[in-house]
N, C-alpha and C. Protein backbone atom coordinates (compact mmCIF):
# COMPACT_ATOMS: atom_id res chain seq x y z
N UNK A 1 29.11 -6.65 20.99
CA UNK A 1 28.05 -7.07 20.12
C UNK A 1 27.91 -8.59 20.06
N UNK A 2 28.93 -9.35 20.32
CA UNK A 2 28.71 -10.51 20.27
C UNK A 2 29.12 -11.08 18.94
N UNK A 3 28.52 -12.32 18.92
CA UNK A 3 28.74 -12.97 17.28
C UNK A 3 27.05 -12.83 17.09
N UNK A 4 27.52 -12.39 15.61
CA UNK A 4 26.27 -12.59 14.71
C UNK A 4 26.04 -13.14 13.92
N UNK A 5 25.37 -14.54 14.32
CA UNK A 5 25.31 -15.69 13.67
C UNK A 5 24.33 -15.58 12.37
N UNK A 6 24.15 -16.55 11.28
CA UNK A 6 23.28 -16.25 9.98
C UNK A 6 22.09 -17.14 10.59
N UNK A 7 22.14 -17.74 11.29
CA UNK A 7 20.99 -18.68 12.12
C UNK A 7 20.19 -17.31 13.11
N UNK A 8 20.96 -16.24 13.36
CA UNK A 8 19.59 -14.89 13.57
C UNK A 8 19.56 -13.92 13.12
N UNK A 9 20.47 -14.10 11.45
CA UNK A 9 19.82 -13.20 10.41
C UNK A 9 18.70 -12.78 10.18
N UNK A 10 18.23 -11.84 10.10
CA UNK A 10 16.78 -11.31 9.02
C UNK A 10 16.90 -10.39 8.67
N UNK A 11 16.71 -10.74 6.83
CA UNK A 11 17.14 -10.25 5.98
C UNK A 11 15.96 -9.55 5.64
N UNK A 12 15.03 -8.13 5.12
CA UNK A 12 14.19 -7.87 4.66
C UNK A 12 14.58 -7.21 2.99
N UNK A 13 13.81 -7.75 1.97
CA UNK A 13 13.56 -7.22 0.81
C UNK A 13 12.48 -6.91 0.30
N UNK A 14 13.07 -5.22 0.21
CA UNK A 14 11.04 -4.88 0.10
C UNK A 14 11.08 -3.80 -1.34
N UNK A 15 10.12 -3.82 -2.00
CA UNK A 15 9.80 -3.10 -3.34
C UNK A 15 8.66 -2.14 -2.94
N UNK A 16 8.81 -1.15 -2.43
CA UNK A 16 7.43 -0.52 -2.65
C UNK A 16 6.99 0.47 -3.49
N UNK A 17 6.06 0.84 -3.80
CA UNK A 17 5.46 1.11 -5.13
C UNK A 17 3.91 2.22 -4.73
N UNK A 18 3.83 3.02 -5.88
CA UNK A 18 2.53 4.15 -5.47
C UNK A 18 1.82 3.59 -4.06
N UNK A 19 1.42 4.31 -3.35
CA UNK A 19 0.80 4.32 -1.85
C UNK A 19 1.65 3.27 -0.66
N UNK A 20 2.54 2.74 -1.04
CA UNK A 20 3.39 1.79 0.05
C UNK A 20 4.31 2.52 0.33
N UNK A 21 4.66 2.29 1.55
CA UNK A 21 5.55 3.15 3.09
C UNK A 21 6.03 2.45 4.24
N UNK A 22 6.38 2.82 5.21
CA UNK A 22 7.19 2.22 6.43
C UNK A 22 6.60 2.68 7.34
N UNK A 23 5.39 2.45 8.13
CA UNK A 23 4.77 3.93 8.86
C UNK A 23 6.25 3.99 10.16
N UNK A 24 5.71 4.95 10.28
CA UNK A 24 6.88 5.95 11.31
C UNK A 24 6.95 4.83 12.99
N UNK A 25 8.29 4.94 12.73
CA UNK A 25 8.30 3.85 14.86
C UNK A 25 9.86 4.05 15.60
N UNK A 26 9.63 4.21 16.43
CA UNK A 26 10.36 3.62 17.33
C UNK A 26 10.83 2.52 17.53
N UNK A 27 12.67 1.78 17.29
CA UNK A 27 12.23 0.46 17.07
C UNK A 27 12.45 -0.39 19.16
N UNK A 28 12.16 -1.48 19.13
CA UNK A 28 11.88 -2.49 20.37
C UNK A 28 13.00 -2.63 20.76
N UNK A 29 13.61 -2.21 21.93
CA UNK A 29 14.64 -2.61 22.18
C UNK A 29 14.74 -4.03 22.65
N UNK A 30 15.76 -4.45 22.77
CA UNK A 30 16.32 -5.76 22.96
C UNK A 30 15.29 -6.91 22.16
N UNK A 31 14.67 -6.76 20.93
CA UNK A 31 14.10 -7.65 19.94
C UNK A 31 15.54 -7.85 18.65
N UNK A 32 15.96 -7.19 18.70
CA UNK A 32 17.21 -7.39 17.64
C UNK A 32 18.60 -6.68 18.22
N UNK A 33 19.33 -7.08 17.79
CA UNK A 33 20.89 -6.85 18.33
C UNK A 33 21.29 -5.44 17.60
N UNK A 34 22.59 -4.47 18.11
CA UNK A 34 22.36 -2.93 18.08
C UNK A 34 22.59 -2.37 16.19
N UNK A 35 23.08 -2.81 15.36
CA UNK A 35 23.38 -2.58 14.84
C UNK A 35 22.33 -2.93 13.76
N UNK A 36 21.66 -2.43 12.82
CA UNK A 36 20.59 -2.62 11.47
C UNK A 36 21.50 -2.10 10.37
N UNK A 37 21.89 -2.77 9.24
CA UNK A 37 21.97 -2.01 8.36
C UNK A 37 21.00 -2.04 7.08
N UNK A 38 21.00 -0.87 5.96
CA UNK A 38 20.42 -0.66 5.21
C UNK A 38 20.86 -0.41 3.69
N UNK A 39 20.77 -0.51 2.53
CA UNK A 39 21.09 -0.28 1.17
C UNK A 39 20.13 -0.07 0.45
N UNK A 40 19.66 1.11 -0.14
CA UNK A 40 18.48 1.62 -1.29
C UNK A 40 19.23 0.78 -2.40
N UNK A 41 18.58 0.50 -2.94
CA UNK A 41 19.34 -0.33 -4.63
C UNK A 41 18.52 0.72 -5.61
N UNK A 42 17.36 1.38 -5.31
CA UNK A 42 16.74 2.10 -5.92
C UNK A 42 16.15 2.72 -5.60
N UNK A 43 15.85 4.31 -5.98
CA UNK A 43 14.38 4.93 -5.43
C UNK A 43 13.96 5.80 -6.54
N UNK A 44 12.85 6.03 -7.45
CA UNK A 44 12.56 6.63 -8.48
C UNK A 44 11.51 7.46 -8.02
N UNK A 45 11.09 7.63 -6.48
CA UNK A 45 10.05 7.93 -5.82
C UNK A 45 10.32 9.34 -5.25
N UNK A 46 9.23 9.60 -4.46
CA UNK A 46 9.64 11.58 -4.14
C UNK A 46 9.89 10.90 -2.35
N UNK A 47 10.04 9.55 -1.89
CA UNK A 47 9.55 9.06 -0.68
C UNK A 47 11.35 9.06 -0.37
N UNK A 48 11.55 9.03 0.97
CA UNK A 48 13.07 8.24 1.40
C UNK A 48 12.73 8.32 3.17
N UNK A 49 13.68 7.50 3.35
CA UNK A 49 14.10 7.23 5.37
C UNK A 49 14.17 8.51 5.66
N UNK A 50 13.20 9.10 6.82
CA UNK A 50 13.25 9.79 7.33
C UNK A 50 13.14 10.10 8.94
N UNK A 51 13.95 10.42 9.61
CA UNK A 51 14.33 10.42 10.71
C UNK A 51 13.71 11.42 11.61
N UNK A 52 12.46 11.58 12.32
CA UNK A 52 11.84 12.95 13.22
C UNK A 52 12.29 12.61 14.90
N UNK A 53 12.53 13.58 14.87
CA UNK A 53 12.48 13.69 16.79
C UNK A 53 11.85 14.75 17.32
N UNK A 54 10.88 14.27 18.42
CA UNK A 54 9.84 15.18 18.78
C UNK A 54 9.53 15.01 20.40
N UNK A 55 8.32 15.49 20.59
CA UNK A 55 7.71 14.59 21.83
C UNK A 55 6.71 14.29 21.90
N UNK A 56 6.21 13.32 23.42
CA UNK A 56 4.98 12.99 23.45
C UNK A 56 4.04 13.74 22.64
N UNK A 57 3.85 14.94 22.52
CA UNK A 57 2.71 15.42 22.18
C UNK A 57 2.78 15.33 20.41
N UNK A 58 3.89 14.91 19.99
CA UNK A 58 4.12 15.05 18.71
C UNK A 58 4.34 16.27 17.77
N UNK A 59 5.01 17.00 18.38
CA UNK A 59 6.00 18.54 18.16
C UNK A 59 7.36 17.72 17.76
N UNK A 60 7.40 17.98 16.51
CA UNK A 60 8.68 17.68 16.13
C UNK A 60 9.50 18.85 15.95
N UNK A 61 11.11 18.07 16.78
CA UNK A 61 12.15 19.64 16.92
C UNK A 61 12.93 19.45 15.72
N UNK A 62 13.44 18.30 15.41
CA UNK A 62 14.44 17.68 14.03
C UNK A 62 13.88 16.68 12.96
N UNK A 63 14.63 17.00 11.96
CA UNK A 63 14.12 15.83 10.75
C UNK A 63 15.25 15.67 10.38
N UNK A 64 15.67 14.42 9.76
CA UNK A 64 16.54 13.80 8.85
C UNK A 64 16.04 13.54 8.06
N UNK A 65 16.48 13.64 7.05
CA UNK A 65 15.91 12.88 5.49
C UNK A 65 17.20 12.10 4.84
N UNK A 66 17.35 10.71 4.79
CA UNK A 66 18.17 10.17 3.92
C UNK A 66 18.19 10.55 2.37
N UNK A 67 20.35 10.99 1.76
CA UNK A 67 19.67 11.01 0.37
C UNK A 67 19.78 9.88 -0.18
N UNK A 68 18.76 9.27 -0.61
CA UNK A 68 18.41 8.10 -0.91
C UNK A 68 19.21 7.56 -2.73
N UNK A 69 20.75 7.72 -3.21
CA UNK A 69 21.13 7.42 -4.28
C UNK A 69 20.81 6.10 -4.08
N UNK A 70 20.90 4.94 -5.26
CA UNK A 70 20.97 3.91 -5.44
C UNK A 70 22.30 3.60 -5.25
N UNK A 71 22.38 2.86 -4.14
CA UNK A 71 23.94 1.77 -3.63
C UNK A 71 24.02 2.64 -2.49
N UNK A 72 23.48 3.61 -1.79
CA UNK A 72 23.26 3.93 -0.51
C UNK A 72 23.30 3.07 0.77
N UNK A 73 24.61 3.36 1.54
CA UNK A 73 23.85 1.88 2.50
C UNK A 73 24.21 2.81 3.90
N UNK A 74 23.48 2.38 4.74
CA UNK A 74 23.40 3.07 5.80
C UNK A 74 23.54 2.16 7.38
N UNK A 75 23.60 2.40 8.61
CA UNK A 75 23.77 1.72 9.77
C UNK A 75 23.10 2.56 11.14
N UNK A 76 21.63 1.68 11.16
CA UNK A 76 21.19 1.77 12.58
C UNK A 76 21.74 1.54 13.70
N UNK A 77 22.04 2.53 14.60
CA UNK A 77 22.27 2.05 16.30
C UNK A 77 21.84 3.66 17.41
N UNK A 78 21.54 3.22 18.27
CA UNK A 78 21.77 3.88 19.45
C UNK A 78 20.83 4.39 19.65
N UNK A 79 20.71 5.88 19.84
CA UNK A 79 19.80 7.10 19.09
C UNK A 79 18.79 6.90 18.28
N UNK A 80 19.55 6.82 16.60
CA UNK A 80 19.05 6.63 15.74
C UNK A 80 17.66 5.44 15.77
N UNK A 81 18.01 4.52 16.31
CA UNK A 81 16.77 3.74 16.26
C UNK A 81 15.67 3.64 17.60
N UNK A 82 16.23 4.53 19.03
CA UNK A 82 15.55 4.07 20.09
C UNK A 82 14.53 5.88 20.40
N UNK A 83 15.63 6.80 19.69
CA UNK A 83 15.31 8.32 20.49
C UNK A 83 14.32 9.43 19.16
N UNK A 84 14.91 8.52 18.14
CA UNK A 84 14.28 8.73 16.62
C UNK A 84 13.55 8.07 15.86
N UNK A 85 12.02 8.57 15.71
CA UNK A 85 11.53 7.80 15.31
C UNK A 85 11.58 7.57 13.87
N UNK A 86 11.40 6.95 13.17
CA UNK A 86 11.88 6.84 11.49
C UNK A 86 11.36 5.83 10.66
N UNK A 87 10.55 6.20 9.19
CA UNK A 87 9.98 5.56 8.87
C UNK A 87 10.43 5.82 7.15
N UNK A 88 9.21 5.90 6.11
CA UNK A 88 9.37 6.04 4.66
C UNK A 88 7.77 6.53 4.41
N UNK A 89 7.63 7.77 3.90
CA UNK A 89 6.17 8.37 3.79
C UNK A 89 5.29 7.59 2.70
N UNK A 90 3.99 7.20 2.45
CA UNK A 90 3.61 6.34 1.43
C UNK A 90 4.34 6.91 0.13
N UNK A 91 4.87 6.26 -1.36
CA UNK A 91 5.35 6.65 -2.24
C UNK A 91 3.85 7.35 -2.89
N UNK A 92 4.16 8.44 -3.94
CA UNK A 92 3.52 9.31 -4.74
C UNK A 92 3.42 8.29 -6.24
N UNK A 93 4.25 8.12 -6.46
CA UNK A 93 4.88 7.67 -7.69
C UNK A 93 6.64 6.79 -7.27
N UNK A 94 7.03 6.29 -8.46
CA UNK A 94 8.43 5.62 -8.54
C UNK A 94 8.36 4.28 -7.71
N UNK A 95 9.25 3.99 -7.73
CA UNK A 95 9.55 2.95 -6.56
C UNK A 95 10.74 3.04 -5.99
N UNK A 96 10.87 2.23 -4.96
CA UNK A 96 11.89 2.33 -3.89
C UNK A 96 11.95 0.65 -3.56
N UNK A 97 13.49 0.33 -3.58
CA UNK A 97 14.10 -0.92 -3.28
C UNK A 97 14.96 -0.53 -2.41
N UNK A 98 14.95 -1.62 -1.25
CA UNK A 98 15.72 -1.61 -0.59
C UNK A 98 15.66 -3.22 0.39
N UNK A 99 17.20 -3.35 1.06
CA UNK A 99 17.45 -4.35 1.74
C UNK A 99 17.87 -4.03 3.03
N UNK A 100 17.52 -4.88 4.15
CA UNK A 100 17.34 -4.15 5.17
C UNK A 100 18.43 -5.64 5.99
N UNK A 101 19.30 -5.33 6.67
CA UNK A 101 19.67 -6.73 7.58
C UNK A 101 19.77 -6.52 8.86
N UNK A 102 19.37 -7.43 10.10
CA UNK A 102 19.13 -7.37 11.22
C UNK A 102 19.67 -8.86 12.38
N UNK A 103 19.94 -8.97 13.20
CA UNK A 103 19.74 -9.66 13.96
C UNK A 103 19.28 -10.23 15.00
N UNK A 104 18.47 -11.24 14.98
CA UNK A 104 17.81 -11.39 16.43
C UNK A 104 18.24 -11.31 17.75
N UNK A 105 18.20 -11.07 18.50
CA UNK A 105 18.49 -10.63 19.62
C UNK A 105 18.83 -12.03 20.18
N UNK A 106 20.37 -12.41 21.28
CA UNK A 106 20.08 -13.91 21.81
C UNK A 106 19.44 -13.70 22.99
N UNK A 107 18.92 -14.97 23.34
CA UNK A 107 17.75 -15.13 24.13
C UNK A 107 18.59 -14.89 25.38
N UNK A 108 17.69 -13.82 26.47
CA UNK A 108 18.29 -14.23 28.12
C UNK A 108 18.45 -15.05 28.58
């Protein structure tokens, strides 16, 4: 993995609230280094991380659903972020906090 310097930290803090979501992706490989982690601090919402795998045609065979307690923390790699796509459905109601940390990828 290398060193993971705070000079290619990125840190995301996000609040979302009635109709805000994560739409669903695949993430970029080699834009950030393998490892993402994650912590809900809150979710009062019917919404959480959810994990589909399908295909081109968009036939999904699996779902994950994170259970989303508050102090939840979780860790992207491999699979999970390249073979699964995974997002947060718009919220209904409640809100959902969470912190997201990442690293930039070093340059070739």
């Amino acid at each position: 993995h290398g060193e993971l310097s705070e000079a290619r930290l990125n840190v995301i803090c996000r609040r979302y609230t009635a109709g805000q979501g994560l739409p669903t992706h695949v993430d970029r490989p080699r834009m950030f280094e393998e490892d993402v982690f994650g912590c809900v601090l809150e979710n009062s919402s019917d919404s959480a991380l959810e994990f589909r795998q399908g295909d081109r045609n968009g036939q999904i065979y699996s779902t994950f659903r994170v259970d989303e307690k508050p102090g939840i923390c979780f860790r992207q790699r491999g699979e999970a972020r390249y073979a699964w796509s995974h997002g947060v459905e718009p919220l209904c109601s409640g809100v959902r906090i969470s912190v997201t940390w990442r690293w930039l990828a070093k340059a070739s």
